[in-house]
PDB file of N, CA and C in Angstrom:
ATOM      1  N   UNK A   1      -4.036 -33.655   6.318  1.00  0.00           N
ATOM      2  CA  UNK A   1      -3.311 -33.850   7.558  1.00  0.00           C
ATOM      3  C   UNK A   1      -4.172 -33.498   8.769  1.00  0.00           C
ATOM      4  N   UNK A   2      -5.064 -32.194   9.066  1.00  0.00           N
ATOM      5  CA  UNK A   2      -5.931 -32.257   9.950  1.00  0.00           C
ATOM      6  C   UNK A   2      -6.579 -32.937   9.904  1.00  0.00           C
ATOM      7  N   UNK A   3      -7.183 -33.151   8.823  1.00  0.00           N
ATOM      8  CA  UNK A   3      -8.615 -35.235   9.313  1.00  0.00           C
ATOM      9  C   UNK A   3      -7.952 -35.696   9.754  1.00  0.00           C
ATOM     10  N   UNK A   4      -6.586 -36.520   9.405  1.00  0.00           N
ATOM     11  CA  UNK A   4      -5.764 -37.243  10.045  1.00  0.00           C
ATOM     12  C   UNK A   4      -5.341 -36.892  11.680  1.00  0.00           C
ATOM     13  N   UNK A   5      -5.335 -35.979  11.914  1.00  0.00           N
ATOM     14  CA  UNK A   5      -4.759 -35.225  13.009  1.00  0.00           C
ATOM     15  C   UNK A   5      -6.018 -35.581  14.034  1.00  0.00           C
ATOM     16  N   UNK A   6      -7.604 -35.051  13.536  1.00  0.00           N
ATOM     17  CA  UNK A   6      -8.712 -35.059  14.461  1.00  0.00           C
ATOM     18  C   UNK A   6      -8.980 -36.785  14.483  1.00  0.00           C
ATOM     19  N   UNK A   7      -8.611 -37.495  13.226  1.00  0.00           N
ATOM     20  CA  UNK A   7      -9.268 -38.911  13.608  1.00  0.00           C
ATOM     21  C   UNK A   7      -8.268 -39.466  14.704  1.00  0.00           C
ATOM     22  N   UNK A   8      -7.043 -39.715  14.552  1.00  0.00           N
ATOM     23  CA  UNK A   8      -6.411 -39.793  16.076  1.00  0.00           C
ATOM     24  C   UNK A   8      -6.248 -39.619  17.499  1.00  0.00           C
ATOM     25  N   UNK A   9      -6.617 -38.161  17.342  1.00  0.00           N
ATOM     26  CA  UNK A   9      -7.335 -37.607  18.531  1.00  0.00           C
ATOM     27  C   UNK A   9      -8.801 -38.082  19.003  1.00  0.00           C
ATOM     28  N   UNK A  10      -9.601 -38.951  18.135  1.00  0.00           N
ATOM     29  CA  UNK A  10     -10.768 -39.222  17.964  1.00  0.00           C
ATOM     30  C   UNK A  10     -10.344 -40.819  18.643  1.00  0.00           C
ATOM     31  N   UNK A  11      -8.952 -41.174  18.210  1.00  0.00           N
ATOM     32  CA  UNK A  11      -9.066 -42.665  18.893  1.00  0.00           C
ATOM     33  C   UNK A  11      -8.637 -43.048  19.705  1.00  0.00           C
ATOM     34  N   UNK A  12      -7.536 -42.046  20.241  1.00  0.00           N
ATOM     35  CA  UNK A  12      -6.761 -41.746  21.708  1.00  0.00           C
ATOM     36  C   UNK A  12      -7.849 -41.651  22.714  1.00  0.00           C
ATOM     37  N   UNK A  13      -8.994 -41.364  22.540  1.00  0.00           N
ATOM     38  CA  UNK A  13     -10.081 -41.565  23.167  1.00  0.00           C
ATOM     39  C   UNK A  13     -10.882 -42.747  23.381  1.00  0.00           C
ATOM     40  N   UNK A  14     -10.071 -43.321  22.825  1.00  0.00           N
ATOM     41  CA  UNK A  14     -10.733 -45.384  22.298  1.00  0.00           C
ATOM     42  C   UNK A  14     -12.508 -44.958  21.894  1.00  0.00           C
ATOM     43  N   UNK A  15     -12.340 -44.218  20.806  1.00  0.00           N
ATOM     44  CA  UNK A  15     -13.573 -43.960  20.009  1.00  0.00           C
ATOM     45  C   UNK A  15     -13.023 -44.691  18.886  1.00  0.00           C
ATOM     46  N   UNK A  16     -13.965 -45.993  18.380  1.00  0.00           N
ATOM     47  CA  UNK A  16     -13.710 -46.257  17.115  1.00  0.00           C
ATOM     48  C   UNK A  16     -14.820 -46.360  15.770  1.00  0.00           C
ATOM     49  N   UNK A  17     -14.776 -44.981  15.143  1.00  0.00           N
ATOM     50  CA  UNK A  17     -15.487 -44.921  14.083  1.00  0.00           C
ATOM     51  C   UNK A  17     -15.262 -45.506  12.846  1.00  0.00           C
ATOM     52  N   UNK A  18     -16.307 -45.667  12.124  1.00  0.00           N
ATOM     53  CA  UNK A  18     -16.107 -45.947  10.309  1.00  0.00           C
ATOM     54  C   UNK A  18     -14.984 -44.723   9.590  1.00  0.00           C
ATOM     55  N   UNK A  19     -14.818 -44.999   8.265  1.00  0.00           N
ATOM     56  CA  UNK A  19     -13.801 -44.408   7.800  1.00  0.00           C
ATOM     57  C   UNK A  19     -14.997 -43.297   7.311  1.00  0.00           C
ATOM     58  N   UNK A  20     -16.233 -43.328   6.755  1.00  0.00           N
ATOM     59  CA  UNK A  20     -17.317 -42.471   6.876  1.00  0.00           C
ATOM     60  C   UNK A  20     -17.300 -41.113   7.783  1.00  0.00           C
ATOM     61  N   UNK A  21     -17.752 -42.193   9.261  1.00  0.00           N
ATOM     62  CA  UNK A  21     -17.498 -40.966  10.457  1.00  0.00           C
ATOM     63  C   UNK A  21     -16.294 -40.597  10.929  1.00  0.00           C
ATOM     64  N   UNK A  22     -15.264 -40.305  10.465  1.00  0.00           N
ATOM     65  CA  UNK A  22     -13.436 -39.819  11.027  1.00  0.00           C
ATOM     66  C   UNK A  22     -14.382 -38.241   9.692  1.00  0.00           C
ATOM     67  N   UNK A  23     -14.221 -39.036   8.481  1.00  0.00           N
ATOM     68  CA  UNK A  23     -14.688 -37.524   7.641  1.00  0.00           C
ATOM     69  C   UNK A  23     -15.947 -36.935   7.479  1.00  0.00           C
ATOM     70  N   UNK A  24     -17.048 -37.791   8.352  1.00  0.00           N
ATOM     71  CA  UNK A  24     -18.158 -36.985   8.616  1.00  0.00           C
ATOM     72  C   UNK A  24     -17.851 -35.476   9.868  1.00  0.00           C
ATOM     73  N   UNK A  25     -17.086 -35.854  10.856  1.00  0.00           N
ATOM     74  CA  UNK A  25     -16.372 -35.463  12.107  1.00  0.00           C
ATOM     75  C   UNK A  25     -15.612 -33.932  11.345  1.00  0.00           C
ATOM     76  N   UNK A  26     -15.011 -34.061  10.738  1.00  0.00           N
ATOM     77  CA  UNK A  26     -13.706 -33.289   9.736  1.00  0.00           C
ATOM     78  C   UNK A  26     -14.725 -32.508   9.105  1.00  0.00           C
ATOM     79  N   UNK A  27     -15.415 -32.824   8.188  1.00  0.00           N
ATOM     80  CA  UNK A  27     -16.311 -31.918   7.284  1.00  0.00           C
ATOM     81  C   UNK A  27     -16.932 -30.938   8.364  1.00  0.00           C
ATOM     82  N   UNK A  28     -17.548 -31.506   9.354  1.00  0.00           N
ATOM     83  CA  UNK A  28     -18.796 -30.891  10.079  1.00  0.00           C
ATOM     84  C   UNK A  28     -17.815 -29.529  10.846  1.00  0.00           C
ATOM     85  N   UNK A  29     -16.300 -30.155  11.848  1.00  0.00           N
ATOM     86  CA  UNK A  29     -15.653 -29.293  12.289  1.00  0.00           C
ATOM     87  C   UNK A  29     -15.218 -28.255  11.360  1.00  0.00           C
ATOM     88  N   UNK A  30     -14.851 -28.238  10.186  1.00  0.00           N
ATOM     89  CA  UNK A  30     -14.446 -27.359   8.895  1.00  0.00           C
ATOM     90  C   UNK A  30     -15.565 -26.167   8.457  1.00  0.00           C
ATOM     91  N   UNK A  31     -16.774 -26.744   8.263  1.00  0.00           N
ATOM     92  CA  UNK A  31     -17.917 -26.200   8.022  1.00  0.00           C
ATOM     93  C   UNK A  31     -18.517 -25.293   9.274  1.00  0.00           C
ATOM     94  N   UNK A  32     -18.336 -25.561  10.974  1.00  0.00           N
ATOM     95  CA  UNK A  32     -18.536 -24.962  12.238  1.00  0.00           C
ATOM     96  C   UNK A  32     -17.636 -24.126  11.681  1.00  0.00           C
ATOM     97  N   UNK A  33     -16.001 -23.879  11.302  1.00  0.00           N
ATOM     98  CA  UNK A  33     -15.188 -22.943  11.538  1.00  0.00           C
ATOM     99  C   UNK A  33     -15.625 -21.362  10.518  1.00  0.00           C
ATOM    100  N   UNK A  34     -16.343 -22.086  10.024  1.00  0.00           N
ATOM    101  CA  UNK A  34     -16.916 -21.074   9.045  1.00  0.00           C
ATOM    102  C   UNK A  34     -17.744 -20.203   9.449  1.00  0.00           C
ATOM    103  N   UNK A  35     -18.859 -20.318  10.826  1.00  0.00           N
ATOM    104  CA  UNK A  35     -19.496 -19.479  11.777  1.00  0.00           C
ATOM    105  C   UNK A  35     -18.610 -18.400  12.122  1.00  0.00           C
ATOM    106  N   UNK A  36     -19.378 -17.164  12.003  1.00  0.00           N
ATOM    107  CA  UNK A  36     -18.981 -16.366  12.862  1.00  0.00           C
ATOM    108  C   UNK A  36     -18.779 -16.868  14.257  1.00  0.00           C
ATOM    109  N   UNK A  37     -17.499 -16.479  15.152  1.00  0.00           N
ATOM    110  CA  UNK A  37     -17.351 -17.171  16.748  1.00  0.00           C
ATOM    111  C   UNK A  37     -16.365 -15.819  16.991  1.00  0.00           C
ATOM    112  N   UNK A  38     -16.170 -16.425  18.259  1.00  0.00           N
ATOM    113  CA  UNK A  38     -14.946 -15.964  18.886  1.00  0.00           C
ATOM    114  C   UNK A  38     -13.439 -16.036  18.540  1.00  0.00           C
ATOM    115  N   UNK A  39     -12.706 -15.739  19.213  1.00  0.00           N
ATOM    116  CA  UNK A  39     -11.076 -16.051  18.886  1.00  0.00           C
ATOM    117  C   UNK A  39     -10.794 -17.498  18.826  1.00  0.00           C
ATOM    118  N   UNK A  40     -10.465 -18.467  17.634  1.00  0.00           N
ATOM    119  CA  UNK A  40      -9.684 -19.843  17.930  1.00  0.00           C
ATOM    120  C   UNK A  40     -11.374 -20.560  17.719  1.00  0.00           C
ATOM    121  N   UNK A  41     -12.216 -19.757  17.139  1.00  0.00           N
ATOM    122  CA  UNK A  41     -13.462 -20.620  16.966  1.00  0.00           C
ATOM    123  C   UNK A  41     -13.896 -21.798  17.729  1.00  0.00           C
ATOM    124  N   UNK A  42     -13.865 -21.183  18.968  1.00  0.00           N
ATOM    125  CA  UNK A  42     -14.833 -21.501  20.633  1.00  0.00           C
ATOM    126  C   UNK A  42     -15.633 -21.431  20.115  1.00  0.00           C
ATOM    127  N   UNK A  43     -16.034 -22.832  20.613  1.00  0.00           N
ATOM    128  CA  UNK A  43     -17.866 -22.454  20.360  1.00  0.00           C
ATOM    129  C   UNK A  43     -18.685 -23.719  19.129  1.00  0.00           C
ATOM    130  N   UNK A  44     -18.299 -23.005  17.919  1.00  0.00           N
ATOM    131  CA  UNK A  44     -18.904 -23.948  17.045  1.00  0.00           C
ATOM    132  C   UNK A  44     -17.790 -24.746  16.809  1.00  0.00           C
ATOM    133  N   UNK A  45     -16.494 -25.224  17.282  1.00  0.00           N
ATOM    134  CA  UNK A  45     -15.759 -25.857  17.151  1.00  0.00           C
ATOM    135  C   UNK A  45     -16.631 -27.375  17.679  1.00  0.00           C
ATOM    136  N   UNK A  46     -16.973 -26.514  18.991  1.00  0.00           N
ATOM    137  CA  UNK A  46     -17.220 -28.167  20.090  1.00  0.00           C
ATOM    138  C   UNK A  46     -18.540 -28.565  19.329  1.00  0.00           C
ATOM    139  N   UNK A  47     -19.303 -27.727  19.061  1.00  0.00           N
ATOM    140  CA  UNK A  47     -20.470 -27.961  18.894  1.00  0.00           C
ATOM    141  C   UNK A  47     -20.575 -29.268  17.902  1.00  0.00           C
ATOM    142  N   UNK A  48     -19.564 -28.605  16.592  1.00  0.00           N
ATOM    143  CA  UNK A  48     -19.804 -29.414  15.821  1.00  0.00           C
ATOM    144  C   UNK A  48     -19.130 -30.919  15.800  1.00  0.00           C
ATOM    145  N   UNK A  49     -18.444 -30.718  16.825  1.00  0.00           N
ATOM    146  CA  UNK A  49     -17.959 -32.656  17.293  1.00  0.00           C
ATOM    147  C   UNK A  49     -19.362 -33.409  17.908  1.00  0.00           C
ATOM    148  N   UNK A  50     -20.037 -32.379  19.378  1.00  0.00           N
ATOM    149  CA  UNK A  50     -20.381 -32.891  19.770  1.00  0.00           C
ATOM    150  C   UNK A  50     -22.005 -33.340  18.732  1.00  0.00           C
ATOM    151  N   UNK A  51     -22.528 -32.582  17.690  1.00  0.00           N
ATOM    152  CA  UNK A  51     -23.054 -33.289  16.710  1.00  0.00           C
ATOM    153  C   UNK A  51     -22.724 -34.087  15.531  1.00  0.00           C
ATOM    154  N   UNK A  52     -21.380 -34.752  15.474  1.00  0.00           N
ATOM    155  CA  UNK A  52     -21.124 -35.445  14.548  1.00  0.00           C
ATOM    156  C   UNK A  52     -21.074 -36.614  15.409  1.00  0.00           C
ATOM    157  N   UNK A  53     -20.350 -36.368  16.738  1.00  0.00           N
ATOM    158  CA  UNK A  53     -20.084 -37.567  17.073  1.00  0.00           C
ATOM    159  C   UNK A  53     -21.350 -38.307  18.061  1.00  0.00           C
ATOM    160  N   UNK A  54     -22.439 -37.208  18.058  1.00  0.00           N
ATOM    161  CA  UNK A  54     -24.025 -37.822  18.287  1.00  0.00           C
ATOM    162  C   UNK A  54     -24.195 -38.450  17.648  1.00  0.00           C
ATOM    163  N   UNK A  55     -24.326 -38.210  16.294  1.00  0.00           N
ATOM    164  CA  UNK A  55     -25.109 -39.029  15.564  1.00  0.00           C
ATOM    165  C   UNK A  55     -24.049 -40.964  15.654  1.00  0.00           C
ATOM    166  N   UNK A  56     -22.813 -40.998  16.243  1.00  0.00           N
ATOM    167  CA  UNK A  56     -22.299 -42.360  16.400  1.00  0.00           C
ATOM    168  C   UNK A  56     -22.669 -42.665  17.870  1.00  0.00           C
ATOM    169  N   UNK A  57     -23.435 -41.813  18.907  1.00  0.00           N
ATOM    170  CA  UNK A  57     -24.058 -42.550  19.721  1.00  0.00           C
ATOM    171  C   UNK A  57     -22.680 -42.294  21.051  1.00  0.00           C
ATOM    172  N   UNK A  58     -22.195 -41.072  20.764  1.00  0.00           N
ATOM    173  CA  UNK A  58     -21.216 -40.886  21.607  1.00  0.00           C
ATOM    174  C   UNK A  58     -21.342 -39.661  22.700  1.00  0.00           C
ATOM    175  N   UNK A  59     -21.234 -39.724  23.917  1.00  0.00           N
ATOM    176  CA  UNK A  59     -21.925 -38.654  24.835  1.00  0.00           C
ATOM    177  C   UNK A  59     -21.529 -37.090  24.479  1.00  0.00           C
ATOM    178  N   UNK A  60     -22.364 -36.496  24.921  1.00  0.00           N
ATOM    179  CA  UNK A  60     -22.180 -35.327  24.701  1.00  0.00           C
ATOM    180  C   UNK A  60     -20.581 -34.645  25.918  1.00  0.00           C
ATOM    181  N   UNK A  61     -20.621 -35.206  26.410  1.00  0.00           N
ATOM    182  CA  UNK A  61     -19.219 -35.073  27.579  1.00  0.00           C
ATOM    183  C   UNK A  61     -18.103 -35.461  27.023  1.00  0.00           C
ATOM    184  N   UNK A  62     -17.843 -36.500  26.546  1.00  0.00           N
ATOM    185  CA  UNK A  62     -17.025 -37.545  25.743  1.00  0.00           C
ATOM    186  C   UNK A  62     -16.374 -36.526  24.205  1.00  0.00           C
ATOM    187  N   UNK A  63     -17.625 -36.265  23.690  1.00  0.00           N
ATOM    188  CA  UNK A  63     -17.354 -35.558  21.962  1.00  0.00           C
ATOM    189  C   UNK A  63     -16.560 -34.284  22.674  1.00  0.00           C
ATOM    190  N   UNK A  64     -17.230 -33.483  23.781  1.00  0.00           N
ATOM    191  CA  UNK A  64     -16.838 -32.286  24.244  1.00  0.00           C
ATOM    192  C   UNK A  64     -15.649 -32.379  24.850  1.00  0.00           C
ATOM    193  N   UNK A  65     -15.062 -33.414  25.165  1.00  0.00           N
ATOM    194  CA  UNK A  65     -13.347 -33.706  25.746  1.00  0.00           C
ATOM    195  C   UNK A  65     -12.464 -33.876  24.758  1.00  0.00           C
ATOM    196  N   UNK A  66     -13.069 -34.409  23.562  1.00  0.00           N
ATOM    197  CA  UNK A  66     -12.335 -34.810  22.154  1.00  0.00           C
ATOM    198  C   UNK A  66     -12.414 -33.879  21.549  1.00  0.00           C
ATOM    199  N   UNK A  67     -12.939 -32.777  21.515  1.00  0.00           N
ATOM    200  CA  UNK A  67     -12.890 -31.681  20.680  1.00  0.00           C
ATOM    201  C   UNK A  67     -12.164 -30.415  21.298  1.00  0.00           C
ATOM    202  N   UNK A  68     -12.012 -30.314  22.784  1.00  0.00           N
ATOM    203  CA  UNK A  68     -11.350 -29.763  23.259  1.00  0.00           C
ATOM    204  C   UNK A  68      -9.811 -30.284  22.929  1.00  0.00           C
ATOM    205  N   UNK A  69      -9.171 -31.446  23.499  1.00  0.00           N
ATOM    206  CA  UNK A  69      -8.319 -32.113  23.136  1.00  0.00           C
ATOM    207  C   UNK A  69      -7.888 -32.067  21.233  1.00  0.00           C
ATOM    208  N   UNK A  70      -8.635 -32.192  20.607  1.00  0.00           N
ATOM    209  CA  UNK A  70      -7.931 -31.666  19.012  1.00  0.00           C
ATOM    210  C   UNK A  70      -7.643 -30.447  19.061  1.00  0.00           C
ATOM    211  N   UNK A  71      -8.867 -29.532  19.497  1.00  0.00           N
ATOM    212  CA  UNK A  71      -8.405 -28.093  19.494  1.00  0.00           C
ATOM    213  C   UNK A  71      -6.990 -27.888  19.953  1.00  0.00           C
ATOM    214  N   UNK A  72      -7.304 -28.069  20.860  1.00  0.00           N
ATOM    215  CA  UNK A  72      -5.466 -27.710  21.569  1.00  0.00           C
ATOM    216  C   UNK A  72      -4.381 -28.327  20.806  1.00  0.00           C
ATOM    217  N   UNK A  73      -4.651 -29.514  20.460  1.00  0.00           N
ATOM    218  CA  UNK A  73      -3.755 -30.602  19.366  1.00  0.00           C
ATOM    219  C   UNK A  73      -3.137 -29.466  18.737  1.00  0.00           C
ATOM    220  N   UNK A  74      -4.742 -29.245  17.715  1.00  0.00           N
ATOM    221  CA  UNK A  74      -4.094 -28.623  16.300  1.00  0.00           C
ATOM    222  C   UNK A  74      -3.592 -26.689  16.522  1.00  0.00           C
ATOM    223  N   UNK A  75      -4.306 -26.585  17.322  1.00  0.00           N
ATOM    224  CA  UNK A  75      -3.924 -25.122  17.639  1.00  0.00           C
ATOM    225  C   UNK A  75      -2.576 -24.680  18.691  1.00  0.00           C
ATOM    226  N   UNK A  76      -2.858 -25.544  19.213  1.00  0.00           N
ATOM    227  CA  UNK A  76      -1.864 -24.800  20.319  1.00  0.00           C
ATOM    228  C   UNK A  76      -0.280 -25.600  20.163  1.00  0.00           C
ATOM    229  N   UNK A  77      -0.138 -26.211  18.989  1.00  0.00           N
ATOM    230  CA  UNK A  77       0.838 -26.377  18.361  1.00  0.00           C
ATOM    231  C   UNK A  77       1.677 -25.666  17.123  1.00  0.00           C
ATOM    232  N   UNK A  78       0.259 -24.957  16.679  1.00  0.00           N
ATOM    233  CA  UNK A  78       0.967 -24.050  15.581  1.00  0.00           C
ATOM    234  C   UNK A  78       1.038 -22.809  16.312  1.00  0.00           C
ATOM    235  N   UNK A  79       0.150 -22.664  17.658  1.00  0.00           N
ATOM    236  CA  UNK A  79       0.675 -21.696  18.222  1.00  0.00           C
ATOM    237  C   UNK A  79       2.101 -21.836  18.677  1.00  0.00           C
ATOM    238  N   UNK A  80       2.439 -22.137  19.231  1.00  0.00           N
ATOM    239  CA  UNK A  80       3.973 -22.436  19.745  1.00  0.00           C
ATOM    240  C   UNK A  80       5.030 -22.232  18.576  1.00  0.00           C
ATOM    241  N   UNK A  81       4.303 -22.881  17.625  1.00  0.00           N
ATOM    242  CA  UNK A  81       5.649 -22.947  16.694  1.00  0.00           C
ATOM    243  C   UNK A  81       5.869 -21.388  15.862  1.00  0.00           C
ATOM    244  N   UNK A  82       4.429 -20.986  16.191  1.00  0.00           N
ATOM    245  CA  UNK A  82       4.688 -19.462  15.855  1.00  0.00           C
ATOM    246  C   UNK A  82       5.367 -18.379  16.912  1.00  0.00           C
ATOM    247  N   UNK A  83       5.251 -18.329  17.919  1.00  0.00           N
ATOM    248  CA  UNK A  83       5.694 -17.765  19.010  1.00  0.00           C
ATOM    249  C   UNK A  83       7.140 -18.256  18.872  1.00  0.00           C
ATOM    250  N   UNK A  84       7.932 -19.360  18.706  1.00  0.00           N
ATOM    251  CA  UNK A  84       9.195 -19.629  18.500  1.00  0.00           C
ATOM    252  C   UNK A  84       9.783 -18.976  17.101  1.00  0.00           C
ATOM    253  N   UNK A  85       9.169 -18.894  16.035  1.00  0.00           N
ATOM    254  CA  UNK A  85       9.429 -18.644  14.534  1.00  0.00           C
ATOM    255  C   UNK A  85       9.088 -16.590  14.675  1.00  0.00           C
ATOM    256  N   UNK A  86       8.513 -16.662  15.938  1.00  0.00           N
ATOM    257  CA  UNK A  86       8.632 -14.640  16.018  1.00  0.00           C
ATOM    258  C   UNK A  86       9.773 -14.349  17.104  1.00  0.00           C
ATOM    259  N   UNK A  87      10.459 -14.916  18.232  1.00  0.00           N
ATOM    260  CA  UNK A  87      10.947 -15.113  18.979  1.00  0.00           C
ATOM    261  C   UNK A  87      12.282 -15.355  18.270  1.00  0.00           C
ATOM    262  N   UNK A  88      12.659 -16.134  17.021  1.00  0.00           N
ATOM    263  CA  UNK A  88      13.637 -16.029  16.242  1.00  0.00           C
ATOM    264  C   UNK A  88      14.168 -14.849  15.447  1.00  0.00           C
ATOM    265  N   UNK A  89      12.912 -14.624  15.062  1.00  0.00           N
ATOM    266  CA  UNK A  89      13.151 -13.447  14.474  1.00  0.00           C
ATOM    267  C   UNK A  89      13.512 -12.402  14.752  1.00  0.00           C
ATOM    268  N   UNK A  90      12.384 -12.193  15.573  1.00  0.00           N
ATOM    269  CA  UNK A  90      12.695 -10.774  16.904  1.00  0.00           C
ATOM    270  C   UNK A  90      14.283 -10.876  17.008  1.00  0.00           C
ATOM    271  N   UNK A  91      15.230 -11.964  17.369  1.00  0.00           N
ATOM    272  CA  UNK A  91      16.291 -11.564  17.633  1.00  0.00           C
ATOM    273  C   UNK A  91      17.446 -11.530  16.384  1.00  0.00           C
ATOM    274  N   UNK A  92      16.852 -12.057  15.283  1.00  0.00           N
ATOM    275  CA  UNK A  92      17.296 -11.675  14.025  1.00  0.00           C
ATOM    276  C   UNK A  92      17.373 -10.103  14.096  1.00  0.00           C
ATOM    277  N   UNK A  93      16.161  -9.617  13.760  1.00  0.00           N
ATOM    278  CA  UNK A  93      15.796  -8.210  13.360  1.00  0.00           C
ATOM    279  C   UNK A  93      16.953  -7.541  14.732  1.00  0.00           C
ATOM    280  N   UNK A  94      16.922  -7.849  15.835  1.00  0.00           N
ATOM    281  CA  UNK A  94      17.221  -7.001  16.730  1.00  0.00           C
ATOM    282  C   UNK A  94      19.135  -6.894  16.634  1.00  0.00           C
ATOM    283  N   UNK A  95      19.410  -8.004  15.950  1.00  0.00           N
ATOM    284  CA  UNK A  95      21.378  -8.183  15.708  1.00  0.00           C
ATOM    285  C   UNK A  95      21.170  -7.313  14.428  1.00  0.00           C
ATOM    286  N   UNK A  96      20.373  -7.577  13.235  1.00  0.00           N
ATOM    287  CA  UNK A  96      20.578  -6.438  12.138  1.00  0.00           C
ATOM    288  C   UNK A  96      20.484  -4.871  12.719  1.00  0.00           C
ATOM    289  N   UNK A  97      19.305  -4.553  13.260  1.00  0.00           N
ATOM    290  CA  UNK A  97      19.632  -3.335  14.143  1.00  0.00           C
ATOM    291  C   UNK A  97      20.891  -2.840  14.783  1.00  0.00           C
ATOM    292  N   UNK A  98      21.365  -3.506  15.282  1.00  0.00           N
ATOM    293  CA  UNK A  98      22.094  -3.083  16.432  1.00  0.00           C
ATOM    294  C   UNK A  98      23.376  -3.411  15.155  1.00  0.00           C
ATOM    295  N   UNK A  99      23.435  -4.235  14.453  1.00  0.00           N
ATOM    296  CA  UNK A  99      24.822  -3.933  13.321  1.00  0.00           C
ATOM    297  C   UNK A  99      24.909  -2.565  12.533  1.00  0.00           C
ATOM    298  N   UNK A 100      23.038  -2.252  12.299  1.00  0.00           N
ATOM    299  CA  UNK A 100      23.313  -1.294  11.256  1.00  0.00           C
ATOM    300  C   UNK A 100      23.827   0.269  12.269  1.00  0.00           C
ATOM    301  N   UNK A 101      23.423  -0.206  13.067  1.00  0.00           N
ATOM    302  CA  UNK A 101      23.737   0.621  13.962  1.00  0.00           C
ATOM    303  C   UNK A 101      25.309   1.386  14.256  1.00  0.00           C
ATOM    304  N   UNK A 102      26.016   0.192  13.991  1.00  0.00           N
ATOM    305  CA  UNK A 102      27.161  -0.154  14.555  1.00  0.00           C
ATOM    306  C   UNK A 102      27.726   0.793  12.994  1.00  0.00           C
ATOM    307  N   UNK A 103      27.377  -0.015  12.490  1.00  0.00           N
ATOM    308  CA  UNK A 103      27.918   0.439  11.270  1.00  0.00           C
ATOM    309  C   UNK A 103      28.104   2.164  11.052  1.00  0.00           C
ATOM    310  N   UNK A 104      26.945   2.471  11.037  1.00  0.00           N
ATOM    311  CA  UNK A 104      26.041   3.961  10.809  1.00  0.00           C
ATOM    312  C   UNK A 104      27.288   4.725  12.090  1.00  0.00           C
ATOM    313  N   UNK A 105      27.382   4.172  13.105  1.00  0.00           N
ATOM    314  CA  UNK A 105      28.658   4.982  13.566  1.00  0.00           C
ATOM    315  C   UNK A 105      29.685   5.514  13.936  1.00  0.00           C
TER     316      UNK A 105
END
Protein backbone atom coordinates (compact mmCIF):
# COMPACT_ATOMS: atom_id res chain seq x y z
CA UNK A 1 0.00 0.00 0.00
CA UNK A 2 2.86 2.58 0.55
CA UNK A 3 4.46 1.87 -3.11
CA UNK A 4 1.08 2.38 -4.11
CA UNK A 5 0.62 5.41 -2.00
CA UNK A 6 4.33 7.02 -3.20
CA UNK A 7 3.65 5.97 -6.98
CA UNK A 8 0.53 8.27 -6.99
CA UNK A 9 1.98 10.88 -5.33
CA UNK A 10 4.73 10.35 -7.95
CA UNK A 11 1.95 11.02 -10.68
CA UNK A 12 -0.08 13.79 -9.18
CA UNK A 13 3.03 15.38 -10.16
CA UNK A 14 2.46 14.32 -13.94
CA UNK A 15 5.73 12.23 -13.42
CA UNK A 16 5.27 9.21 -15.52
CA UNK A 17 7.55 6.33 -14.71
CA UNK A 18 8.01 2.53 -15.72
CA UNK A 19 6.47 0.03 -13.41
CA UNK A 20 10.47 -0.64 -12.68
CA UNK A 21 10.93 3.02 -11.48
CA UNK A 22 7.44 3.50 -9.09
CA UNK A 23 9.55 0.31 -7.19
CA UNK A 24 12.95 1.44 -7.85
CA UNK A 25 11.56 4.95 -5.98
CA UNK A 26 9.88 2.60 -2.96
CA UNK A 27 12.92 0.34 -2.41
CA UNK A 28 15.44 3.28 -2.37
CA UNK A 29 12.87 5.46 0.07
CA UNK A 30 12.55 2.14 2.44
CA UNK A 31 16.25 1.47 2.43
CA UNK A 32 17.00 5.77 3.22
CA UNK A 33 14.53 5.06 6.25
CA UNK A 34 16.91 2.75 7.56
CA UNK A 35 19.71 5.66 8.10
CA UNK A 36 20.17 6.91 11.17
CA UNK A 37 18.16 10.67 10.77
CA UNK A 38 16.16 12.78 12.61
CA UNK A 39 12.48 12.63 13.79
CA UNK A 40 9.99 11.40 10.70
CA UNK A 41 13.36 10.54 8.78
CA UNK A 42 14.16 14.20 7.34
CA UNK A 43 16.73 13.99 5.46
CA UNK A 44 17.41 10.64 3.86
CA UNK A 45 13.82 10.51 3.08
CA UNK A 46 14.29 13.36 0.29
CA UNK A 47 17.49 12.31 -0.52
CA UNK A 48 16.56 9.13 -1.55
CA UNK A 49 13.68 10.34 -4.07
CA UNK A 50 15.76 12.89 -5.19
CA UNK A 51 18.32 9.92 -6.31
CA UNK A 52 15.92 7.56 -7.62
CA UNK A 53 14.11 9.92 -9.39
CA UNK A 54 17.68 11.27 -10.97
CA UNK A 55 18.47 8.52 -12.35
CA UNK A 56 14.69 9.05 -14.61
CA UNK A 57 16.10 12.42 -15.51
CA UNK A 58 13.85 14.29 -13.09
CA UNK A 59 15.07 17.67 -11.35
CA UNK A 60 16.40 17.74 -8.28
CA UNK A 61 13.52 20.51 -7.20
CA UNK A 62 10.75 18.45 -8.74
CA UNK A 63 11.91 14.81 -6.81
CA UNK A 64 12.36 17.25 -3.65
CA UNK A 65 8.52 18.54 -3.91
CA UNK A 66 7.41 14.85 -4.47
CA UNK A 67 9.03 13.58 -1.64
CA UNK A 68 8.05 16.21 0.57
CA UNK A 69 4.43 15.83 -0.66
CA UNK A 70 4.44 11.73 0.07
CA UNK A 71 6.02 12.44 3.27
CA UNK A 72 3.25 14.42 4.50
CA UNK A 73 0.82 11.98 2.42
CA UNK A 74 1.95 9.05 4.31
CA UNK A 75 2.85 10.59 7.61
CA UNK A 76 0.86 13.20 8.48
CA UNK A 77 -2.09 11.05 7.95
CA UNK A 78 -1.31 8.41 10.31
CA UNK A 79 -0.41 11.19 12.33
CA UNK A 80 -3.85 12.54 12.64
CA UNK A 81 -5.43 9.40 12.83
CA UNK A 82 -3.35 8.81 15.85
CA UNK A 83 -3.92 12.01 17.64
CA UNK A 84 -7.80 11.26 17.05
CA UNK A 85 -7.49 7.35 18.22
CA UNK A 86 -5.52 9.10 21.68
CA UNK A 87 -8.02 11.93 21.86
CA UNK A 88 -10.71 9.05 21.99
CA UNK A 89 -9.31 7.45 24.35
CA UNK A 90 -8.15 10.05 26.62
CA UNK A 91 -11.84 10.59 27.02
CA UNK A 92 -12.63 6.95 27.39
CA UNK A 93 -10.05 6.54 30.20
CA UNK A 94 -11.19 9.92 31.67
CA UNK A 95 -15.45 8.67 31.95
CA UNK A 96 -13.93 5.24 33.49
CA UNK A 97 -12.14 7.46 36.03
CA UNK A 98 -14.51 9.66 36.97
CA UNK A 99 -17.19 6.41 37.19
CA UNK A 100 -14.80 4.56 39.28
CA UNK A 101 -14.72 7.35 41.11
CA UNK A 102 -18.24 7.77 41.47
CA UNK A 103 -18.58 4.50 42.42
CA UNK A 104 -15.64 4.31 45.15
CA UNK A 105 -17.94 7.02 46.85
Amino acid sequence: LEAAAISLTILSFGVVLPVGGYLLVYVMVTLGTTLPSGPGYIGPYQYAFVLALGLFAISREEALAISVAAQLALSGSITVIGLVVLWREWLRSAEVVAQSRKEAS
